[in-house]
Protein backbone atom coordinates (compact mmCIF):
# COMPACT_ATOMS: atom_id res chain seq x y z
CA UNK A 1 107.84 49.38 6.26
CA UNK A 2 104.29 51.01 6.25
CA UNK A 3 101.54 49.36 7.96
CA UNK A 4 99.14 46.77 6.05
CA UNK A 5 96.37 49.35 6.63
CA UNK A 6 98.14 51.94 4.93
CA UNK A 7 99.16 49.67 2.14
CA UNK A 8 95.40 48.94 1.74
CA UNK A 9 93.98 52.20 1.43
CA UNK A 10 96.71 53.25 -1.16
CA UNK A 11 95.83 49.82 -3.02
CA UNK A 12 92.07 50.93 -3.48
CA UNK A 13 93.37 54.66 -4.38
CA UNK A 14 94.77 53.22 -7.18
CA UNK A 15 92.40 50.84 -8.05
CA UNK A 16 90.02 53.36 -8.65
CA UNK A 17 92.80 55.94 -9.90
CA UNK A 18 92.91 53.50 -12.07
CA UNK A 19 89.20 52.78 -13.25
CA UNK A 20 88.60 56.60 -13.93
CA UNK A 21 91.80 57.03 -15.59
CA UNK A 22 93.08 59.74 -13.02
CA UNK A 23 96.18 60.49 -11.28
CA UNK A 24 96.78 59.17 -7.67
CA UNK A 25 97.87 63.25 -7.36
CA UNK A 26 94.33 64.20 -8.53
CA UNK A 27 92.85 62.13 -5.80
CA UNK A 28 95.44 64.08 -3.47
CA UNK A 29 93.82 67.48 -4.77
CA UNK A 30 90.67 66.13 -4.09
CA UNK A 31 91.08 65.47 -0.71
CA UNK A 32 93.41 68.27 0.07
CA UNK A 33 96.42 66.58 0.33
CA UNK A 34 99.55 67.62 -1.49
CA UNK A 35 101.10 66.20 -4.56
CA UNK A 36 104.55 65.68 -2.00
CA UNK A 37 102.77 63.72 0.47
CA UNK A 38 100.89 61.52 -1.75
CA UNK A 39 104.01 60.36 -3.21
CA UNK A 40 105.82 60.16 0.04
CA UNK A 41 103.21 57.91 1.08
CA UNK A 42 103.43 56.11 -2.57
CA UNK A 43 107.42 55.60 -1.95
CA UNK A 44 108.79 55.56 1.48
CA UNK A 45 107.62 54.30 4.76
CA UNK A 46 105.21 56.99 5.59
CA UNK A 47 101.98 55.78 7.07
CA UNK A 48 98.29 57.44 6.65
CA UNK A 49 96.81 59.84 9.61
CA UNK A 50 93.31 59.07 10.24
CA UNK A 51 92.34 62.07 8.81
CA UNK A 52 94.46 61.80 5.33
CA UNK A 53 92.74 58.06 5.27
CA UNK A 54 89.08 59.26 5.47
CA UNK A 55 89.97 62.26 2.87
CA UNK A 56 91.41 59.79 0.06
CA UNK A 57 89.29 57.48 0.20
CA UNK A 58 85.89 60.16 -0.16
CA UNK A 59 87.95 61.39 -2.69
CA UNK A 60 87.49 58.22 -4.44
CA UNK A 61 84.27 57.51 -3.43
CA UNK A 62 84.60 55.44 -0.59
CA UNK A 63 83.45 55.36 2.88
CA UNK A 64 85.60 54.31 5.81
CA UNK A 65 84.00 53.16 8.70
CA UNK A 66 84.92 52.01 12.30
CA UNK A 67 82.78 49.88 13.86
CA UNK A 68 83.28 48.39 17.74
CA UNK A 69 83.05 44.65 17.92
């Protein structure tokens, strides 16, 4: 099962995947992650890195931030 945050992020991918009419893959390119791993993250239980997290969602225009309480 992949975590809720993970779930999230890939919900907003294709959200805006979706409003500019491109390819969750093309938002992969973008952020330099393979066409393999964006679908293994689409269809199994992998979860997002930190790193892939912060590079998809630029890719799409969004910032992610971590702020302490």
């Amino acid at each position: 099962m992949q975590v809720r945050i993970t779930k999230e992020i890939l919900q907003v991918i294709r959200s805006a995947a979706h409003q500019q009419d491109i390819s969750l893959s093309e938002y992969g390119r973008r952020a330099g992650i393979s066409k393999a791993w964006v679908s293994k993250l689409q269809h199994t239980e992998a979860n997002l890195s930190l790193e892939t997290a912060v590079g998809l969602l630029n890719a799409a225009g969004y910032d992610l931030k971590i702020i302490s309480k």
